[in-house]
Protein backbone atom coordinates (compact mmCIF):
# COMPACT_ATOMS: atom_id res chain seq x y z
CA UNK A 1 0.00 0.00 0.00
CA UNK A 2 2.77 2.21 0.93
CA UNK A 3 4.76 1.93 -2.30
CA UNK A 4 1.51 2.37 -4.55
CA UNK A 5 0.64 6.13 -2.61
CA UNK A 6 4.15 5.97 -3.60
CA UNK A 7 4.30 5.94 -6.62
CA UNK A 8 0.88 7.68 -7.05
CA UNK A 9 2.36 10.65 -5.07
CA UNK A 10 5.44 10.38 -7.59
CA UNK A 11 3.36 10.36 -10.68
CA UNK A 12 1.04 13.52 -9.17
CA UNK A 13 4.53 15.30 -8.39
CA UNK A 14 5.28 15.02 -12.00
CA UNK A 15 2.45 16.06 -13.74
CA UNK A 16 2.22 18.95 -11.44
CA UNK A 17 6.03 19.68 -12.34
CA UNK A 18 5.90 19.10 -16.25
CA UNK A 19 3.18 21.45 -16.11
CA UNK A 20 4.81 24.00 -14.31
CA UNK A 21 7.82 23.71 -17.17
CA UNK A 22 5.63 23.72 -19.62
CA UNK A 23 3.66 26.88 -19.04
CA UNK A 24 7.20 27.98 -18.00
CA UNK A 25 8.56 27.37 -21.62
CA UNK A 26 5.05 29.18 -23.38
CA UNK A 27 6.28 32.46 -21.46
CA UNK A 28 9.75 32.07 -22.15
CA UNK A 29 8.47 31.67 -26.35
CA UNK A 30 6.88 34.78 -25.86
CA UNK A 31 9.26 36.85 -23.98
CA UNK A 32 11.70 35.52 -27.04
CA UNK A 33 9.20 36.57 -29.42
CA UNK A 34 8.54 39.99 -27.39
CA UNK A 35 12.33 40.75 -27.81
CA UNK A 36 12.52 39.74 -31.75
CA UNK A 37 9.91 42.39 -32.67
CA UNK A 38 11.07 45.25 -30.28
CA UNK A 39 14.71 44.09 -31.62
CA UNK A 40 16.50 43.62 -28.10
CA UNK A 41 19.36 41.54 -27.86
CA UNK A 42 18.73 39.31 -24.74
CA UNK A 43 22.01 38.28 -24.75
CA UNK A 44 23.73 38.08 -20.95
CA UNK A 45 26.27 40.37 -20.09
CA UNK A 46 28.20 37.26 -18.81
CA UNK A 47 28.42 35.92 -22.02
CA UNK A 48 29.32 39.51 -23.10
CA UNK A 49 31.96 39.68 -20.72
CA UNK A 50 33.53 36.01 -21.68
CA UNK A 51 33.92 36.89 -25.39
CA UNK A 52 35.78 40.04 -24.70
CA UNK A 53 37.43 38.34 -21.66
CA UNK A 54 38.68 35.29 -24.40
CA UNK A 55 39.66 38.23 -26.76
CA UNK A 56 42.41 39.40 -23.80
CA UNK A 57 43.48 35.91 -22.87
CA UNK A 58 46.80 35.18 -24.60
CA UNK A 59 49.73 32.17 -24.35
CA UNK A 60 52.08 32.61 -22.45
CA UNK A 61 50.44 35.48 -19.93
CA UNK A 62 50.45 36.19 -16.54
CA UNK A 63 46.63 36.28 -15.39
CA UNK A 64 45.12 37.70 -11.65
CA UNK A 65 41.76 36.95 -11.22
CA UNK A 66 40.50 38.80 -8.20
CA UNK A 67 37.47 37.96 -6.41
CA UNK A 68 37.29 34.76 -8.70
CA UNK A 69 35.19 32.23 -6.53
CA UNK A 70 34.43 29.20 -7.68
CA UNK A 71 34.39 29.89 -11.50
CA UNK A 72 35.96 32.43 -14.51
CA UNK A 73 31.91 32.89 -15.94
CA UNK A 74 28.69 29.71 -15.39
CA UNK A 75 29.33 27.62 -17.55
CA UNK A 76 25.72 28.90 -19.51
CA UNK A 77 28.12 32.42 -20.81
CA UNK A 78 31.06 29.94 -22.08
CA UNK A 79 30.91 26.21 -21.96
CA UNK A 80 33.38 24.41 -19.49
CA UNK A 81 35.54 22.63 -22.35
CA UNK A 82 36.17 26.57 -23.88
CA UNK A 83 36.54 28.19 -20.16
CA UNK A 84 39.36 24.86 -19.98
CA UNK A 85 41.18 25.87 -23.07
CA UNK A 86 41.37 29.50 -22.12
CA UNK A 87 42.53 28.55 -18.66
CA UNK A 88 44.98 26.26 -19.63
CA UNK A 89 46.45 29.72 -22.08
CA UNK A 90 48.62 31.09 -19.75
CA UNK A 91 52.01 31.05 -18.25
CA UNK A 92 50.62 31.70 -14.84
CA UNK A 93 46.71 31.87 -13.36
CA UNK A 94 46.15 33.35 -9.94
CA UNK A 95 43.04 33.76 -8.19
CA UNK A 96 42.82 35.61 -5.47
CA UNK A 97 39.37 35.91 -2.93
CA UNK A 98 38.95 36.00 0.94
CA UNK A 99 35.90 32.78 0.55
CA UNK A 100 36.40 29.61 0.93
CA UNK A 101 34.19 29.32 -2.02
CA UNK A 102 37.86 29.93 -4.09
CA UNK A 103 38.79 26.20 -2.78
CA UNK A 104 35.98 24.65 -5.36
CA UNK A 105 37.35 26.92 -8.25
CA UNK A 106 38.15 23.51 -11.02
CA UNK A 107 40.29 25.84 -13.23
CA UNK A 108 42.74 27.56 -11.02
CA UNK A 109 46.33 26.56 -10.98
CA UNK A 110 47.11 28.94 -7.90
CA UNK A 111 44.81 29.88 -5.00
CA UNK A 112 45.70 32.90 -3.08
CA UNK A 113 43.06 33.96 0.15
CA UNK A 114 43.67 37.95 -0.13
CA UNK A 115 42.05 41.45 -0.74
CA UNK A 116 42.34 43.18 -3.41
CA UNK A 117 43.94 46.82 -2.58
CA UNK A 118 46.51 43.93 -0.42
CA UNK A 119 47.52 42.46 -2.85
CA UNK A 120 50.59 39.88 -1.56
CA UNK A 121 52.57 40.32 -5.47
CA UNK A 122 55.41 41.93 -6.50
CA UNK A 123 55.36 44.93 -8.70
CA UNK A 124 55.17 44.31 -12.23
CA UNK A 125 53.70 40.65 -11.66
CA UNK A 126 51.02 40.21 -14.25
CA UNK A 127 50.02 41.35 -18.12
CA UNK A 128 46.63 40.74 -16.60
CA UNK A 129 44.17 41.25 -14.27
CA UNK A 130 40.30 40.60 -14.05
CA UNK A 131 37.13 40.86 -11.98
CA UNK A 132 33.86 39.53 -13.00
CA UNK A 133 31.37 41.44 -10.13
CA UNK A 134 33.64 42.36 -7.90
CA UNK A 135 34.53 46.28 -8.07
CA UNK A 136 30.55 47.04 -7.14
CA UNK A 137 31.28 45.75 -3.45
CA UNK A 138 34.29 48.54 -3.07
CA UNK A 139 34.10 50.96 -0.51
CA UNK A 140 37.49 52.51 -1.11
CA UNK A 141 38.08 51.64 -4.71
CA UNK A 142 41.02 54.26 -5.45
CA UNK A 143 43.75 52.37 -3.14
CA UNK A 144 42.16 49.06 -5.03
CA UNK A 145 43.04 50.41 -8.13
CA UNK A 146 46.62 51.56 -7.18
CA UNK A 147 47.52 48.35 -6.05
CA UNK A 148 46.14 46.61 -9.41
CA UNK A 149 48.54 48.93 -11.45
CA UNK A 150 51.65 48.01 -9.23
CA UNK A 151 50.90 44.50 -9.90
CA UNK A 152 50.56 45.25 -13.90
CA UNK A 153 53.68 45.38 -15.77
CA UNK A 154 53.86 48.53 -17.86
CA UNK A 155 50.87 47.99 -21.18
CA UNK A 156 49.18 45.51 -19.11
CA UNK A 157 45.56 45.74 -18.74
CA UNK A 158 42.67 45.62 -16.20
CA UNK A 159 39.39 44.23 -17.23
CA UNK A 160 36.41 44.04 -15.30
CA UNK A 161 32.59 43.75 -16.07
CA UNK A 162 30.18 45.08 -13.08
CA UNK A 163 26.60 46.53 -12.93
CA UNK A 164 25.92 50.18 -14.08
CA UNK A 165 24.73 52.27 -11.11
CA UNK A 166 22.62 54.12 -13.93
CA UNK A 167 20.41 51.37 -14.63
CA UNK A 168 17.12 52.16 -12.82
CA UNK A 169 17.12 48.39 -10.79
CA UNK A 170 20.85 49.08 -9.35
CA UNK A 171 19.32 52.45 -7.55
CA UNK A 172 16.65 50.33 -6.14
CA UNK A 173 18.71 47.63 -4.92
CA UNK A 174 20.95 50.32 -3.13
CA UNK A 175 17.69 51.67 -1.16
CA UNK A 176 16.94 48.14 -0.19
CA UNK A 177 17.94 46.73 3.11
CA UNK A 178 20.58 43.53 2.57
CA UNK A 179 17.90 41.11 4.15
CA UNK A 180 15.46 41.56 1.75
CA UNK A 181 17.66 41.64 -1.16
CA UNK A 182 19.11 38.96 -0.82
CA UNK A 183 15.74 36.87 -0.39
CA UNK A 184 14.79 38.76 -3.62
CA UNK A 185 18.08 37.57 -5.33
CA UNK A 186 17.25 34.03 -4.46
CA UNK A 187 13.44 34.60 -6.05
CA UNK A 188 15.01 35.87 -9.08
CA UNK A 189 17.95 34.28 -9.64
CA UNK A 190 18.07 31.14 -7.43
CA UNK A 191 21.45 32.46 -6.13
CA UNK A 192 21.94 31.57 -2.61
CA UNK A 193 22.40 34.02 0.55
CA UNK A 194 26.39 33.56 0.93
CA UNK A 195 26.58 34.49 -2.53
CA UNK A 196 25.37 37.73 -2.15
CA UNK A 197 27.53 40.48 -0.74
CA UNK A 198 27.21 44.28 0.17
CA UNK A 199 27.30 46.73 -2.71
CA UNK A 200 28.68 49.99 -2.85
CA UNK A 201 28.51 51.19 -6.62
CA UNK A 202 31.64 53.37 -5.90
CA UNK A 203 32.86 52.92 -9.49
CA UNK A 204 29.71 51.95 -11.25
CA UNK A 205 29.46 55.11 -13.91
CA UNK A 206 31.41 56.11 -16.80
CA UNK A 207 31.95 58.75 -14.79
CA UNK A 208 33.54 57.77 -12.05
CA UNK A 209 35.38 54.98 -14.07
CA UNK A 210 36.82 57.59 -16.28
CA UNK A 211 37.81 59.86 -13.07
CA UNK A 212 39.32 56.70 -10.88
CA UNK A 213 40.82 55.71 -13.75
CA UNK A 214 42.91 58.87 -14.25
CA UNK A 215 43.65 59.20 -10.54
CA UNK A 216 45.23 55.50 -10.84
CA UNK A 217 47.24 56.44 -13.93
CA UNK A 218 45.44 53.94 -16.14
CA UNK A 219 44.30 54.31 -19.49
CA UNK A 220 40.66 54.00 -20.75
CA UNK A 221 41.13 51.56 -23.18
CA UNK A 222 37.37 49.97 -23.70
CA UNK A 223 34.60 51.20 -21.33
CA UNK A 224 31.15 49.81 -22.77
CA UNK A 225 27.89 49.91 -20.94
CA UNK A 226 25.90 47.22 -22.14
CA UNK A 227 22.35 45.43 -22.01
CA UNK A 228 21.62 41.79 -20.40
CA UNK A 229 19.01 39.66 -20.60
CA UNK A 230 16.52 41.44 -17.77
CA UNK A 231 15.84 40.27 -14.02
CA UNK A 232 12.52 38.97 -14.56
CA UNK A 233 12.85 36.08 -16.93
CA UNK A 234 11.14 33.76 -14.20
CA UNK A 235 8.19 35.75 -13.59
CA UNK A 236 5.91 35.22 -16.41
CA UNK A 237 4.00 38.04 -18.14
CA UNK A 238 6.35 40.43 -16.21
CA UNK A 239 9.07 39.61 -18.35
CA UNK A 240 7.16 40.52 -21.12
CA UNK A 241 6.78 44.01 -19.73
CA UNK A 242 10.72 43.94 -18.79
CA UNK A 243 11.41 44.08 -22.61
CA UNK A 244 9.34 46.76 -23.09
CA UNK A 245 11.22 48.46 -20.61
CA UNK A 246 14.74 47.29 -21.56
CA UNK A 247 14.09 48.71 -24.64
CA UNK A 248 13.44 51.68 -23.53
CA UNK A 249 16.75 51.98 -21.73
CA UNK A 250 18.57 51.03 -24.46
CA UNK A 251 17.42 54.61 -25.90
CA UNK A 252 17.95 56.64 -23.82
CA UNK A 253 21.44 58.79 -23.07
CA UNK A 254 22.94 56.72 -25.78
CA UNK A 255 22.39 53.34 -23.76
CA UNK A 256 24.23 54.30 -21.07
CA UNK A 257 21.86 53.46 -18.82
CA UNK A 258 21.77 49.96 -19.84
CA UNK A 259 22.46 47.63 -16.74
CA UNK A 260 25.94 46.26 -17.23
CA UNK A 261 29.64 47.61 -17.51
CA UNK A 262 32.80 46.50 -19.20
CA UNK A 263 35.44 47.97 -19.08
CA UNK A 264 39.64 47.90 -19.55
CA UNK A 265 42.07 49.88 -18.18
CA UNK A 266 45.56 50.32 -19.26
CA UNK A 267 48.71 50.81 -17.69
């Protein structure tokens, strides 16, 4: 008796589920569709960021990757086998991060636990350095930045991709309490609590990239603010809206209040 309300159980928790993923798919057809006609490019600023990241990865180079954690991109913005063959590109890979999380990092060669603006490296140590969502959760990013440039030999080059403190959803999240956010990550994203850190948006404009920048003798080299594929995929109908508004963004001020930045700095 047990094992048939077993199995019945089973079979209802199935049907209830393929349901659920198929109404799921209907809205993700139409948010697709929503995007062709307003001609948005969905595409995910982590996948953004990995092409131009692949672009800067040469043999033979010294990389840093600060604040690295247990990956380069997910493996959904650049397959594992292509994030391998990058990896395995240079002379010398560092990451560097003060969580554990850096311990399950499966591409790393060299695990360092520090800060970045401490960094424990000679001068002159690396052609590159990188942060994928990192510089957002500076409170002092000007020392930060001085110590990436004594680590770069002379032409090297800091990339990092972060969120744009111009896009309308980064001002909210700063005027929400970091209980609640988080809890709201996890609804939209599925990411869980001790991934989510503090955010400062220090050096989340052109602006202030462009003045930091100078302060830190680097030179602008790239600094795009780009589009991603919206917050709200999950939520039905609402995503359909999101596009609407996406769109919008993307109009205004020359997109450059579109929700993501990349950007390189030169030494």
């Amino acid at each position: 008796m047990v094992n048939l309300l077993s199995r019945a159980w089973r079979k209802r928790y199935t049907e209830r589920s393929m349901g659920r993923i198929g109404q799921a798919d209907i809205w993700q057809r139409g948010r697709l569709a929503v995007a062709k006609t307003l001609r948005l490019d969905l595409t995910h600023a982590q996948t953004r960021y990995a092409s131009i990241l692949e672009s800067y990865v040469s043999p033979g180079i010294k990389w840093l990757e600060i604040g690295c954690g247990r990956r380069i991109v997910p493996d959904w913005a650049m397959p594992m086998d292509e994030q391998e063959r990058m990896a395995s590109a240079p002379s010398l890979l560092v990451g560097v991060d003060v969580d554990k999380a850096i311990q399950e990092h499966p591409l790393l060669r060299d695990r360092v636990m520090a800060l970045g603006g401490n960094l424990p490296f000679a001068p002159n140590s690396f052609d590159l350095v990188t942060a994928n969502m990192v510089v957002e959760h500076l409170s002092e990013p000007e020392p930060f930045l001085a110590d990436i440039h004594r680590v770069l030999r002379p032409g090297g080059r800091f990339l990092f991709h972060t969120t744009n403190y111009s896009y309308y959803l980064a001002i909210l999240a700063s005027l929400t309490p970091d209980v609640m956010k988080k809890q709201i990550v996890f609804l939209l994203e599925g990411r869980k609590e001790e991934d989510v850190f503090p955010t400062r948006y220090k050096i989340n404009t052109r602006r202030e990239i462009n003045r930091l920048a100078g302060r830190s003798q680097f030179a602008v080299e790239r600094l795009m603010v780009t589009g991603s594929s919206g917050s709200f995929a999950r939520l039905g109908p609402v995503a359909w809206l999101e596009c609407l508004v996406l769109k919008l963004v993307s109009t205004i001020d020359g997109g450059n209040l579109n929700s993501n930045i990349i950007a390189v700095l030169r030494r």
